[in-house]
C-alpha atoms as a PDB file:
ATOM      1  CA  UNK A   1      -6.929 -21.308   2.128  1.00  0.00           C
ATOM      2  CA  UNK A   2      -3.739 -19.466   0.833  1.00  0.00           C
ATOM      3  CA  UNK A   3      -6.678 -16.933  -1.037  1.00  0.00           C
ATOM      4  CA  UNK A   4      -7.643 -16.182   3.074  1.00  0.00           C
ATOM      5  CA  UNK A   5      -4.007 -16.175   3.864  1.00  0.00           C
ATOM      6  CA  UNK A   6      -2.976 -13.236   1.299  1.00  0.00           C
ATOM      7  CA  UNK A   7      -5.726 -11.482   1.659  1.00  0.00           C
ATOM      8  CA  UNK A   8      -5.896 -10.962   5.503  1.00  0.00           C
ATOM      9  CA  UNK A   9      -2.428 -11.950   6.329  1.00  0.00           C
ATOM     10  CA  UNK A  10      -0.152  -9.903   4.668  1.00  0.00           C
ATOM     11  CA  UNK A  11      -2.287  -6.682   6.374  1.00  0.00           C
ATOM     12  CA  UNK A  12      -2.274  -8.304   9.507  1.00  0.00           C
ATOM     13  CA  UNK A  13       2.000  -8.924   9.612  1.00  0.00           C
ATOM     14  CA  UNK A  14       2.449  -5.630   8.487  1.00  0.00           C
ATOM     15  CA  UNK A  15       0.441  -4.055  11.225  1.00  0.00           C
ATOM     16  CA  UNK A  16       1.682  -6.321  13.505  1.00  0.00           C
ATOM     17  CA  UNK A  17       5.682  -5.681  12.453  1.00  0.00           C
ATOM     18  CA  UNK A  18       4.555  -1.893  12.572  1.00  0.00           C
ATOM     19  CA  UNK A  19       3.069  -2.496  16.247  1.00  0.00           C
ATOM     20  CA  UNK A  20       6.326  -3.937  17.639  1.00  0.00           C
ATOM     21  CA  UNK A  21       7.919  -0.845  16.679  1.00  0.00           C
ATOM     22  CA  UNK A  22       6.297   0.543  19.848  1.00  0.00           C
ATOM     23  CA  UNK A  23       7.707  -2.780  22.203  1.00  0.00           C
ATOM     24  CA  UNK A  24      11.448  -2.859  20.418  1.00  0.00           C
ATOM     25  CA  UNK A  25      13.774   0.263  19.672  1.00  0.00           C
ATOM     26  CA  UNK A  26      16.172   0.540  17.817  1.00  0.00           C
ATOM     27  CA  UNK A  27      17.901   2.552  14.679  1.00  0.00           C
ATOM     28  CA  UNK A  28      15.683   0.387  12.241  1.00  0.00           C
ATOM     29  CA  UNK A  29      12.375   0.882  10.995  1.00  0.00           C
ATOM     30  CA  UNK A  30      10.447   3.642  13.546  1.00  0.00           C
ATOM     31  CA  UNK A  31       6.957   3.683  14.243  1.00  0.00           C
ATOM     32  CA  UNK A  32       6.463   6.644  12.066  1.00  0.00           C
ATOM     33  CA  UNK A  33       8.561   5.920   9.676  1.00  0.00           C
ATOM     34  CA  UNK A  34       6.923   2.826   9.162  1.00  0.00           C
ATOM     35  CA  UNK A  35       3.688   4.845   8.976  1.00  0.00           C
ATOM     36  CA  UNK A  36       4.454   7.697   6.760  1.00  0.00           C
ATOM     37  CA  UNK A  37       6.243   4.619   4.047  1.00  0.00           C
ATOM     38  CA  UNK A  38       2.878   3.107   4.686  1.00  0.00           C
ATOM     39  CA  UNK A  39       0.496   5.779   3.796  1.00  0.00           C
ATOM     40  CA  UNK A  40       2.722   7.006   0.741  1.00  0.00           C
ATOM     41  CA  UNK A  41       2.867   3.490  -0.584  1.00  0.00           C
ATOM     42  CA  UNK A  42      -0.801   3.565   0.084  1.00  0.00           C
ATOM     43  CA  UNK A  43      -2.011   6.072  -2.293  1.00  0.00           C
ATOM     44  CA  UNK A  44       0.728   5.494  -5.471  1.00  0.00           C
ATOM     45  CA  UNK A  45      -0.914   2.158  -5.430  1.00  0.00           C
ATOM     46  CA  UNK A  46      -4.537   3.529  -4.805  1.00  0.00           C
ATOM     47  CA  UNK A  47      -4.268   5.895  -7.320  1.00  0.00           C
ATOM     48  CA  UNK A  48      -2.703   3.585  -9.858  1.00  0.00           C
ATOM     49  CA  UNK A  49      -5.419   1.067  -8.971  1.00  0.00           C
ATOM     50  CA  UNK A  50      -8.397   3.446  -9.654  1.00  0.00           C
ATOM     51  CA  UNK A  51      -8.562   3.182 -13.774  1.00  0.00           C
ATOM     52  CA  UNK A  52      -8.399  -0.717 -13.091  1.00  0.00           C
ATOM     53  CA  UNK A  53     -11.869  -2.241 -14.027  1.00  0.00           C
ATOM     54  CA  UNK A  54     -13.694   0.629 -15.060  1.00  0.00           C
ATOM     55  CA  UNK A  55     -15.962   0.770 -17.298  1.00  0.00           C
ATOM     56  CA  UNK A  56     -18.107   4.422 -18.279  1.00  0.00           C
ATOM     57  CA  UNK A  57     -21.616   5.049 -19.029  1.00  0.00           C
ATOM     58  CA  UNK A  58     -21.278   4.907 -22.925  1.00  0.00           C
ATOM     59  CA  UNK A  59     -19.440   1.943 -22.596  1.00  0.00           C
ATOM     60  CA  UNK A  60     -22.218   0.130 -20.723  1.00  0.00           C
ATOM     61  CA  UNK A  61     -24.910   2.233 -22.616  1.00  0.00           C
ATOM     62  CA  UNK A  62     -26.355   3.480 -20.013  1.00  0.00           C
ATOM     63  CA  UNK A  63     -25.841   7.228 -19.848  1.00  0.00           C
ATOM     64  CA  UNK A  64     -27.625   9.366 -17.245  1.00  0.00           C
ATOM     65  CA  UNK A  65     -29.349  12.133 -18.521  1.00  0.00           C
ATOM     66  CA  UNK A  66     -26.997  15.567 -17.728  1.00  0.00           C
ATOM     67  CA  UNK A  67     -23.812  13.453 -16.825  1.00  0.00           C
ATOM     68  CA  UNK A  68     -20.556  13.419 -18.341  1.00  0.00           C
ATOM     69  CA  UNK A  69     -20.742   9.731 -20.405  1.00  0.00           C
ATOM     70  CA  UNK A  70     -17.200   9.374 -19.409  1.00  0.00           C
ATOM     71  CA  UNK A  71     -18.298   9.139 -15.934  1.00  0.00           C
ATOM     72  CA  UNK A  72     -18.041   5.571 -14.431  1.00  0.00           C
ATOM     73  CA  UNK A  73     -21.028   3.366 -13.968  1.00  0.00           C
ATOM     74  CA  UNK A  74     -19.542   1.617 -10.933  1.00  0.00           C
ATOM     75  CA  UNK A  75     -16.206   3.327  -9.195  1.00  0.00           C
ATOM     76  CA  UNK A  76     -16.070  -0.362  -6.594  1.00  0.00           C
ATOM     77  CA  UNK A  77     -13.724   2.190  -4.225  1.00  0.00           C
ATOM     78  CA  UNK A  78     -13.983  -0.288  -1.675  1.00  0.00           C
ATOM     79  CA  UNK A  79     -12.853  -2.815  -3.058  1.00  0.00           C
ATOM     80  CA  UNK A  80     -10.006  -1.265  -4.798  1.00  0.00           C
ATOM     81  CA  UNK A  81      -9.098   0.134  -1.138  1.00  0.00           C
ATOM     82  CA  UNK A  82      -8.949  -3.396   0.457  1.00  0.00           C
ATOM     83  CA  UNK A  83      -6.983  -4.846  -2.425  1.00  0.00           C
ATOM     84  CA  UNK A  84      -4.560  -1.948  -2.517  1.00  0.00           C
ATOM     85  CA  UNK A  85      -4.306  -2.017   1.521  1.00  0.00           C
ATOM     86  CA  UNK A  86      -3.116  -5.665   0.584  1.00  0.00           C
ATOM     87  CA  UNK A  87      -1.049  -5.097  -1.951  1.00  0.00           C
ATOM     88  CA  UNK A  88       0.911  -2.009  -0.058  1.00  0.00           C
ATOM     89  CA  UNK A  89       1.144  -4.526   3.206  1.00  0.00           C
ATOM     90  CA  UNK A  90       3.173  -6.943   1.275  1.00  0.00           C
ATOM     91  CA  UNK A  91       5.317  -3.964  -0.421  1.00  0.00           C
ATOM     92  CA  UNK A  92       5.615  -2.639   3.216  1.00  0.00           C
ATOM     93  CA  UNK A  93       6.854  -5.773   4.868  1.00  0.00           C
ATOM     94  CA  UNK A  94       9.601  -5.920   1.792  1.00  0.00           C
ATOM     95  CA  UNK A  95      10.528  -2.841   3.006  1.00  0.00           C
ATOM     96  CA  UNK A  96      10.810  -3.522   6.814  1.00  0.00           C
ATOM     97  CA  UNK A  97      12.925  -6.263   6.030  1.00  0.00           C
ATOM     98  CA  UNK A  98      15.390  -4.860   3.682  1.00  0.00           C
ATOM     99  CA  UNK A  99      15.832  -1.906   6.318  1.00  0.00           C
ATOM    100  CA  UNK A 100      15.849  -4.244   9.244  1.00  0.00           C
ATOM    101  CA  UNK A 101      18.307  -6.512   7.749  1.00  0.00           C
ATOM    102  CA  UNK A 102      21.128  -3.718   7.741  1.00  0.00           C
ATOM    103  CA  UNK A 103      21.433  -4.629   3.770  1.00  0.00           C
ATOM    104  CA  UNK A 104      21.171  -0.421   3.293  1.00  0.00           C
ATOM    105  CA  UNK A 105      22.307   1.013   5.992  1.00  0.00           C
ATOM    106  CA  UNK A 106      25.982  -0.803   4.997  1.00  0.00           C
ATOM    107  CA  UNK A 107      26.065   1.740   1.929  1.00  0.00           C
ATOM    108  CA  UNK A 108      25.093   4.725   3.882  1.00  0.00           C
ATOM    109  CA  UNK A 109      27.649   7.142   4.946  1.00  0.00           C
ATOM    110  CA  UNK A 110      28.791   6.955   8.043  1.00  0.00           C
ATOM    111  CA  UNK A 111      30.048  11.296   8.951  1.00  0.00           C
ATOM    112  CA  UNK A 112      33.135  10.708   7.683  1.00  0.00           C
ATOM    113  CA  UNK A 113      34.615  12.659   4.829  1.00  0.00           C
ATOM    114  CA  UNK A 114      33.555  12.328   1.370  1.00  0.00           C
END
């Protein structure tokens, strides 16, 4: 149960927090703001996910004639793509709530002299 929770919850409060953007302004999190934090988060984690679990053709002993036997035997790029979409959901609803709670913008300057 919390396995089903995690895995399509998180995704689905962070798209749903992103979607009120569009129902509720204000000086917080925008809607493409939230959107371009979103996709950056997206691929750092993709990218860092993509060595995870691999294992290459000389590893497995199975090398393909005229390959590189470095190459991968199985890249699983959807399945790193769904588990980093869930991991950058929960990073992205961290980061909706530290902006929306005002816990920043307190330590931003406010036009005044330096």
């Amino acid at each position: 149960m919390l396995w089903r929770i995690t895995q399509y919850g998180l995704p689905g409060l962070a798209f749903l927090l992103w979607l009120s953007r569009f129902i509720i302004r204000d000086d917080g999190v925008g809607v493409v703001n939230g959107l371009v934090v979103f996709l950056i988060v997206w691929w750092l984690v993709f990218f860092m996910m993509l060595p995870v679990g691999v294992r290459s053709q000389e590893e497995e002993g199975d090398i393909v004639e005229g390959s590189e036997p470095g190459a991968p035997v199985a890249a699983n790029l959807v399945k790193k793509g769904w588990w980093t979409t869930i991991a950058t959901s929960g990073v992205w609803i961290v980061y909706y709530v530290i902006n929306e709670s005002g816990l920043v913008a307190q330590y931003m300057p406010t036009g005044g002299h330096w």
